[in-house]
C-alpha atoms as a PDB file:
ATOM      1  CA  UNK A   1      -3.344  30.660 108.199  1.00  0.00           C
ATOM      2  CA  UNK A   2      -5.724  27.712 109.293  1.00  0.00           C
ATOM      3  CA  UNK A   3      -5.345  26.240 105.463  1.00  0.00           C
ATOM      4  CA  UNK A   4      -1.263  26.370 105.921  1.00  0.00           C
ATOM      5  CA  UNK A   5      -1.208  24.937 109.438  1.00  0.00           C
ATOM      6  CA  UNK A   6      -3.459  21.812 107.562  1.00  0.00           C
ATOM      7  CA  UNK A   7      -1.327  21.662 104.535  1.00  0.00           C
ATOM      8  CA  UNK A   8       1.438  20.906 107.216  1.00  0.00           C
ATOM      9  CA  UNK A   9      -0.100  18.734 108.850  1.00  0.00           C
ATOM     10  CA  UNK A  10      -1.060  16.450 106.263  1.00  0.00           C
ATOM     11  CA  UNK A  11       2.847  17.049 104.926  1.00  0.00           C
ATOM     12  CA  UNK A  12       4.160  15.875 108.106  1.00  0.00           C
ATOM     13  CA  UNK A  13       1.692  12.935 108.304  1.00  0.00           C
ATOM     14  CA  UNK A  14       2.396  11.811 104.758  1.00  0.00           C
ATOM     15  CA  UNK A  15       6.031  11.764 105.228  1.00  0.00           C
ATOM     16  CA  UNK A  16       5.686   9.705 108.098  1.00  0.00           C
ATOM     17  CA  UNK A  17       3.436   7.218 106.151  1.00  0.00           C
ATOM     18  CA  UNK A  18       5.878   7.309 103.714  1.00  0.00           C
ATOM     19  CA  UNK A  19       8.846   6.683 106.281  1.00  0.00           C
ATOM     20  CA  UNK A  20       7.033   3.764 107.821  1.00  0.00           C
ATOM     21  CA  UNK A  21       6.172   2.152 104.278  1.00  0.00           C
ATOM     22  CA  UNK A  22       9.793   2.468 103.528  1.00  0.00           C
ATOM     23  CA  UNK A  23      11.095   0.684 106.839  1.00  0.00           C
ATOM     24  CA  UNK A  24       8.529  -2.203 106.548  1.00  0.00           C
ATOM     25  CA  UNK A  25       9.660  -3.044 103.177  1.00  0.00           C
ATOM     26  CA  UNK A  26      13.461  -2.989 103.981  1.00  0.00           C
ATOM     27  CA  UNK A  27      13.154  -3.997 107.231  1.00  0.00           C
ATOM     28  CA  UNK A  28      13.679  -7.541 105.688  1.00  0.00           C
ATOM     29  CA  UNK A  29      16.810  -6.507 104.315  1.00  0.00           C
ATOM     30  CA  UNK A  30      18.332  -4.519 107.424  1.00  0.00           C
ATOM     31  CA  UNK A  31      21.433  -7.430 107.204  1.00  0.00           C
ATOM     32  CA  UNK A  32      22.367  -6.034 103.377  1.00  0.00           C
ATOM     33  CA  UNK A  33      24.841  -3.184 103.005  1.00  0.00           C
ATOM     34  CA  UNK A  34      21.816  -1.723 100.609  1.00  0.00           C
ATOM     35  CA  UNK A  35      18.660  -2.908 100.101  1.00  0.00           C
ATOM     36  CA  UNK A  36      18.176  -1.187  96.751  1.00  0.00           C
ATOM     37  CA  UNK A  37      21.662  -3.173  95.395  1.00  0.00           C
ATOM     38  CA  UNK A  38      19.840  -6.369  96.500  1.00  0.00           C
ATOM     39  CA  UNK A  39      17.358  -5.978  94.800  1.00  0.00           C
ATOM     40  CA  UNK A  40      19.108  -4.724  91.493  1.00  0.00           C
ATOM     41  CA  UNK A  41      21.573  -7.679  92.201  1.00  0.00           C
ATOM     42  CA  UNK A  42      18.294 -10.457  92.543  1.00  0.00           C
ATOM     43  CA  UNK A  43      16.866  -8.608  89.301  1.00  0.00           C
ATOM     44  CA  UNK A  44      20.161  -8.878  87.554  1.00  0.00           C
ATOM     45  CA  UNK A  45      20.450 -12.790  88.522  1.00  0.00           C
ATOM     46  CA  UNK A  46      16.973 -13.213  86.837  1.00  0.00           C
ATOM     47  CA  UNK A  47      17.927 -11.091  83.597  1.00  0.00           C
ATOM     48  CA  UNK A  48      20.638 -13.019  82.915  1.00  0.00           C
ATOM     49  CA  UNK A  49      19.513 -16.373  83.457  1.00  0.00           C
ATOM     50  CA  UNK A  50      16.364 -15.631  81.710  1.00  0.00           C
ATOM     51  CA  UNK A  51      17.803 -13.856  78.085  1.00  0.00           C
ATOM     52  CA  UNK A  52      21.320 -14.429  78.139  1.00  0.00           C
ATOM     53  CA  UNK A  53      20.997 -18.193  79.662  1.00  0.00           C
ATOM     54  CA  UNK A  54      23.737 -17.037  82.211  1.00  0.00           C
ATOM     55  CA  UNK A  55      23.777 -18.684  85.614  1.00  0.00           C
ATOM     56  CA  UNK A  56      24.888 -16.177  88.457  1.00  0.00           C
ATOM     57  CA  UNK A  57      27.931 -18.322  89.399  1.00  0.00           C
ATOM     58  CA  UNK A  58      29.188 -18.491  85.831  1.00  0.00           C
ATOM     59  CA  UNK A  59      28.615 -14.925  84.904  1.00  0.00           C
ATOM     60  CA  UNK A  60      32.474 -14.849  86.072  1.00  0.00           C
ATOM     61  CA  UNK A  61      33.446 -17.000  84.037  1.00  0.00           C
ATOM     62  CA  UNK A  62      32.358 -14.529  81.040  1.00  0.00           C
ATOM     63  CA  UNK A  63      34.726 -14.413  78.148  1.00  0.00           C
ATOM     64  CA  UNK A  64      36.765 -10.838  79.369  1.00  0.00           C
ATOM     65  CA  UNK A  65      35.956  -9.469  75.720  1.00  0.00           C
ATOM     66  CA  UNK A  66      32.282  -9.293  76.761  1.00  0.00           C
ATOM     67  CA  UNK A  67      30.752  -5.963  77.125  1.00  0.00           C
ATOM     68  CA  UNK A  68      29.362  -4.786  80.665  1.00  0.00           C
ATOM     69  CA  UNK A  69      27.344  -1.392  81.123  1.00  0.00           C
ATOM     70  CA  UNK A  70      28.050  -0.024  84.767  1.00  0.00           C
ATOM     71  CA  UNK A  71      25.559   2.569  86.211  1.00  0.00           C
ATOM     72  CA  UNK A  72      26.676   4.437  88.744  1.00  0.00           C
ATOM     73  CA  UNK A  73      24.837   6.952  91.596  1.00  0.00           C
ATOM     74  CA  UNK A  74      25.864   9.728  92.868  1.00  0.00           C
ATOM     75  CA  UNK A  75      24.777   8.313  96.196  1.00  0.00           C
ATOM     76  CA  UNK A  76      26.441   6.037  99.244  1.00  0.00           C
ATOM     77  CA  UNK A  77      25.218   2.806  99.535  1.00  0.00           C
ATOM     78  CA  UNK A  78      23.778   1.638 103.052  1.00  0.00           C
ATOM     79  CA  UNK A  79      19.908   1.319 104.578  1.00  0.00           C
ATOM     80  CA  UNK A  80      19.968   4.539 106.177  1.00  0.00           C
ATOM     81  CA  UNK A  81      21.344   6.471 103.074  1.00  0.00           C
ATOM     82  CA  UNK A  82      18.415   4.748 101.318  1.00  0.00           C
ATOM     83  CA  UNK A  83      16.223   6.185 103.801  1.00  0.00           C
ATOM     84  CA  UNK A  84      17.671   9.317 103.692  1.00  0.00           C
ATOM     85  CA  UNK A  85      17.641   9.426  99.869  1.00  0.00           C
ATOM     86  CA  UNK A  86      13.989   8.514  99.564  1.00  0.00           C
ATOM     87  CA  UNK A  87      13.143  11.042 102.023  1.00  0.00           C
ATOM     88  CA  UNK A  88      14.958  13.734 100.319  1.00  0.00           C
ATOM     89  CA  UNK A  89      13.093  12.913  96.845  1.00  0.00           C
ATOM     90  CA  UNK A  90       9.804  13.145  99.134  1.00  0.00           C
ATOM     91  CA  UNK A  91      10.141  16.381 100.544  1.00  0.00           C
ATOM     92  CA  UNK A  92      12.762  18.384  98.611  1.00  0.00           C
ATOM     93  CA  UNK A  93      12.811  16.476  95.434  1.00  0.00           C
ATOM     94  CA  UNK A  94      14.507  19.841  93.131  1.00  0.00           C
ATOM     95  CA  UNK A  95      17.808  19.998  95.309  1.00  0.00           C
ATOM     96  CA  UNK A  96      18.304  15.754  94.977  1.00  0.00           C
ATOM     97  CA  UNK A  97      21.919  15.528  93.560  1.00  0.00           C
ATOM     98  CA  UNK A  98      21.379  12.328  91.432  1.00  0.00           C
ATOM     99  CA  UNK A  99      19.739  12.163  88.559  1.00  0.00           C
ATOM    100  CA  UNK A 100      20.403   9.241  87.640  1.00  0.00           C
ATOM    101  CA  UNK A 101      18.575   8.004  90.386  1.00  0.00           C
ATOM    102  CA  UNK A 102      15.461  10.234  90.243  1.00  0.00           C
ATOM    103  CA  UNK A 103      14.906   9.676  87.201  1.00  0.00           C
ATOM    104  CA  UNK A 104      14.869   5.730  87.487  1.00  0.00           C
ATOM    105  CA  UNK A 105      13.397   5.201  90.527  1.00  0.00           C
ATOM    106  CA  UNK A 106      10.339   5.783  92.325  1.00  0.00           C
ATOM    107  CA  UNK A 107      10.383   6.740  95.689  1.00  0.00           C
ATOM    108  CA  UNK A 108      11.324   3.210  96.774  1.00  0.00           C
ATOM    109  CA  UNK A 109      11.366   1.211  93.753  1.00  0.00           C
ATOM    110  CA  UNK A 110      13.229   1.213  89.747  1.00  0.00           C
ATOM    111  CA  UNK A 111      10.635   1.778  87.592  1.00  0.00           C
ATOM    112  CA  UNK A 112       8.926  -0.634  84.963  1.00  0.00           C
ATOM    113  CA  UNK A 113      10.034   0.995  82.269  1.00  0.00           C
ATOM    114  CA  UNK A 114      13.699   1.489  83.232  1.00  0.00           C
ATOM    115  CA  UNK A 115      13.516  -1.973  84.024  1.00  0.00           C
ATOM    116  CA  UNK A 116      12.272  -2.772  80.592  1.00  0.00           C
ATOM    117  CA  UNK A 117      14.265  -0.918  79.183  1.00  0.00           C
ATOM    118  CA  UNK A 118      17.805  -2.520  80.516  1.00  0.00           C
ATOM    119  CA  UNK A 119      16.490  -6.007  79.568  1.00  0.00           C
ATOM    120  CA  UNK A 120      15.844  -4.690  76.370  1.00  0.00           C
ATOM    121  CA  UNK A 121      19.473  -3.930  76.063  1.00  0.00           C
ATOM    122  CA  UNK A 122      20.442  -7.091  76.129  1.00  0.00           C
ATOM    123  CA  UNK A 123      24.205  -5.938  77.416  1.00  0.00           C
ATOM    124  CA  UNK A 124      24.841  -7.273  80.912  1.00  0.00           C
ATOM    125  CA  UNK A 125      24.407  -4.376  83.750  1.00  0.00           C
ATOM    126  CA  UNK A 126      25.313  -3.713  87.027  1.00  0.00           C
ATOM    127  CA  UNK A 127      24.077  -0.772  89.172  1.00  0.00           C
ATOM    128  CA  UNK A 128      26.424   0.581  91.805  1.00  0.00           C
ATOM    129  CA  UNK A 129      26.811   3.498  94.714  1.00  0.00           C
ATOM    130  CA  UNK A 130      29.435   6.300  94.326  1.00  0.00           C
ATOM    131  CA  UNK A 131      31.579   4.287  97.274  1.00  0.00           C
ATOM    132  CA  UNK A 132      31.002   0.961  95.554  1.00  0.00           C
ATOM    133  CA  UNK A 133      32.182   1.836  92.241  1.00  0.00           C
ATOM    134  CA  UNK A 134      34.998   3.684  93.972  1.00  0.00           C
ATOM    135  CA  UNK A 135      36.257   0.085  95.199  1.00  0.00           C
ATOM    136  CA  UNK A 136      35.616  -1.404  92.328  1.00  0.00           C
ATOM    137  CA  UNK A 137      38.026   0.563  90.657  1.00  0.00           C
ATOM    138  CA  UNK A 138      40.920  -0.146  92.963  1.00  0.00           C
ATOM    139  CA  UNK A 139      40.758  -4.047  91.609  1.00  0.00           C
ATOM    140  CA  UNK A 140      40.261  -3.220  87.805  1.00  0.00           C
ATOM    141  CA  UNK A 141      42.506  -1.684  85.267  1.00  0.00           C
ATOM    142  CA  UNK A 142      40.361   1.377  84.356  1.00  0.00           C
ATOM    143  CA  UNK A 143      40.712   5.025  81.841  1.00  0.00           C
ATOM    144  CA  UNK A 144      38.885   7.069  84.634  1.00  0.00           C
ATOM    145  CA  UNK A 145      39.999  10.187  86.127  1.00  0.00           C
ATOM    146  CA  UNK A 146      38.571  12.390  88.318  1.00  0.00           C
ATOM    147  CA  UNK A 147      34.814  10.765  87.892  1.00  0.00           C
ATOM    148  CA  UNK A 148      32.432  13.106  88.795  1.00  0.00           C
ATOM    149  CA  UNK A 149      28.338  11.316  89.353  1.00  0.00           C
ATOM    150  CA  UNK A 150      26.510   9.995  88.709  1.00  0.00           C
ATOM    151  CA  UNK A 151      27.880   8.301  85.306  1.00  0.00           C
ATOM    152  CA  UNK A 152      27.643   5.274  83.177  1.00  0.00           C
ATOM    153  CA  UNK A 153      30.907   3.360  82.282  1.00  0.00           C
ATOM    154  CA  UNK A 154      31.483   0.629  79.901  1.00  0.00           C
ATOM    155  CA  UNK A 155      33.469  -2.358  80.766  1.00  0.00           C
ATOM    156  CA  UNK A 156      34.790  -4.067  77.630  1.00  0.00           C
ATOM    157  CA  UNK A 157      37.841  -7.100  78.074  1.00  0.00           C
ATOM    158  CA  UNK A 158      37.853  -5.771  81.866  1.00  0.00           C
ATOM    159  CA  UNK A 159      39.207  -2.686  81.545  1.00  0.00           C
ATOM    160  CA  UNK A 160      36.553   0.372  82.479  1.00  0.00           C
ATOM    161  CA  UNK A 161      36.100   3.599  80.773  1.00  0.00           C
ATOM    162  CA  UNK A 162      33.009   6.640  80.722  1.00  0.00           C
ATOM    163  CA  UNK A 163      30.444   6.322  78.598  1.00  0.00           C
ATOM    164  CA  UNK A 164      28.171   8.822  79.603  1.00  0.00           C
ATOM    165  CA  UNK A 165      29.252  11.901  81.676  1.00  0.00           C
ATOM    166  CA  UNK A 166      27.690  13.668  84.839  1.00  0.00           C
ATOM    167  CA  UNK A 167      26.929  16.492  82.330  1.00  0.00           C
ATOM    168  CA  UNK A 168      24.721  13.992  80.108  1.00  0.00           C
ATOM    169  CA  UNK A 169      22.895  12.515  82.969  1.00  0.00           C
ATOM    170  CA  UNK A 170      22.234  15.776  84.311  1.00  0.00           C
ATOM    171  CA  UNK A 171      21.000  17.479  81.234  1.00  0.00           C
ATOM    172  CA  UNK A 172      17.984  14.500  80.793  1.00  0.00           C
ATOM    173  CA  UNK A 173      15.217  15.788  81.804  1.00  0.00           C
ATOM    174  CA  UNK A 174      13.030  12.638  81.468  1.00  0.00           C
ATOM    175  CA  UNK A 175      13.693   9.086  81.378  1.00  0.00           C
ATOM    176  CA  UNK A 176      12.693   9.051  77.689  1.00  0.00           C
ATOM    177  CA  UNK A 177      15.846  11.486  77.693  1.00  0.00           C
ATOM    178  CA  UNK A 178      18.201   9.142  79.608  1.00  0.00           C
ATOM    179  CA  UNK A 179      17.200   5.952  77.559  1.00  0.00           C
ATOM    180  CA  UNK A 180      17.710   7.702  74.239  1.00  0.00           C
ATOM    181  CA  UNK A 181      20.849   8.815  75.363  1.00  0.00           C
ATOM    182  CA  UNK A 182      22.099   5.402  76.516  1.00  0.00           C
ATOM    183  CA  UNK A 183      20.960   3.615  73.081  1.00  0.00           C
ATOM    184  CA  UNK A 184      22.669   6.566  71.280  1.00  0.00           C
ATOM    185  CA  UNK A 185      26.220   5.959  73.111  1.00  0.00           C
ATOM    186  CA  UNK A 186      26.095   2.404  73.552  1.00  0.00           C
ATOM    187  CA  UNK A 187      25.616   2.439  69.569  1.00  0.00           C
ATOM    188  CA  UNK A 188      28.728   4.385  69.095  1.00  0.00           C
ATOM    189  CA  UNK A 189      30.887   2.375  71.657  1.00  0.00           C
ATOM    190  CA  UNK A 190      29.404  -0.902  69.924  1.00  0.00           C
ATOM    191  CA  UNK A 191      29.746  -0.602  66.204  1.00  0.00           C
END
């Protein structure tokens, strides 16, 4: 009983840690709808201008026959669903309803090898919420009914379609998985 009442303990104070950590990191970006987005959208800016030779301003100016790979999460976007989100992979991590997302990310942070990975692709990518992509829609001719996330879609000459179902996502089990099955659609969509 003693051993329990410790484990708990230690539980509660490592979720608090954790908590804390994740406040004094995004405190900085409190003013941004999502901090994660920022940072995808900073890393994005980088990508570009470092392989493609892109600046951010004339990325839309792209020729509308360009290719763009959209990721999207089956999560809102916002600070305190980030929170929320991060604390849910802490202490319940089994019952988190993205995969996408735990699978990419960290507790707080994309991982290296995602991150890699994407530049690797060479395909310009954008990462988006559920509500973002949502609104997104609404401005952009687009062959998507009923999308169900998380999901990747493919814009190609500005009009957006799936690539990769919820089903897909949700049947990797690793992020070897996921990145085998993006280079295996993209392929097909591509030839």
């Amino acid at each position: 009983m003693k051993t329990r009442a410790l484990r708990l303990k230690r539980l509660r104070r490592s979720i608090s840690e954790k908590l804390w950590d994740v406040l004094n990191r995004e405190s900085q970006f409190s003013s941004q709808p999502s901090a994660r987005r920022k940072q995808d959208r900073d890393w994005q800016k980088r990508r570009l201008q470092k392989n493609h030779g892109i600046s951010p301003e004339s990325r839309l100016a792209m020729r509308s026959s360009e290719m763009e790979l959209i990721l999207v999460y089956n999560a809102e976007s916002g600070f305190f669903n980030i929170i929320k989100d991060s604390l849910h992979k802490i202490v319940s991590p089994s019952t988190y309803q993205c995969n996408l997302c735990a699978l990419t990310y960290g507790t707080i942070r994309m991982k290296d090898e995602w991150k890699a990975f994407i530049e690797e692709l060479k395909i310009p990518t954008e990462f988006l919420h559920r509500d973002e992509f949502l609104r997104k829609l609404k401005s952009h001719p687009h062959n998507v009914r009923n999308a169900k996330f998380p999901a990747v879609f493919i814009d190609k000459g500005g009009k957006i379609s799936l690539l990769i179902s919820h089903i897909e996502i949700n049947e990797c089990k690793t992020l070897k998985d996921l990145m085998n099955l993006i280079t295996r659609k993209l392929a097909g969509a591509n030839p």
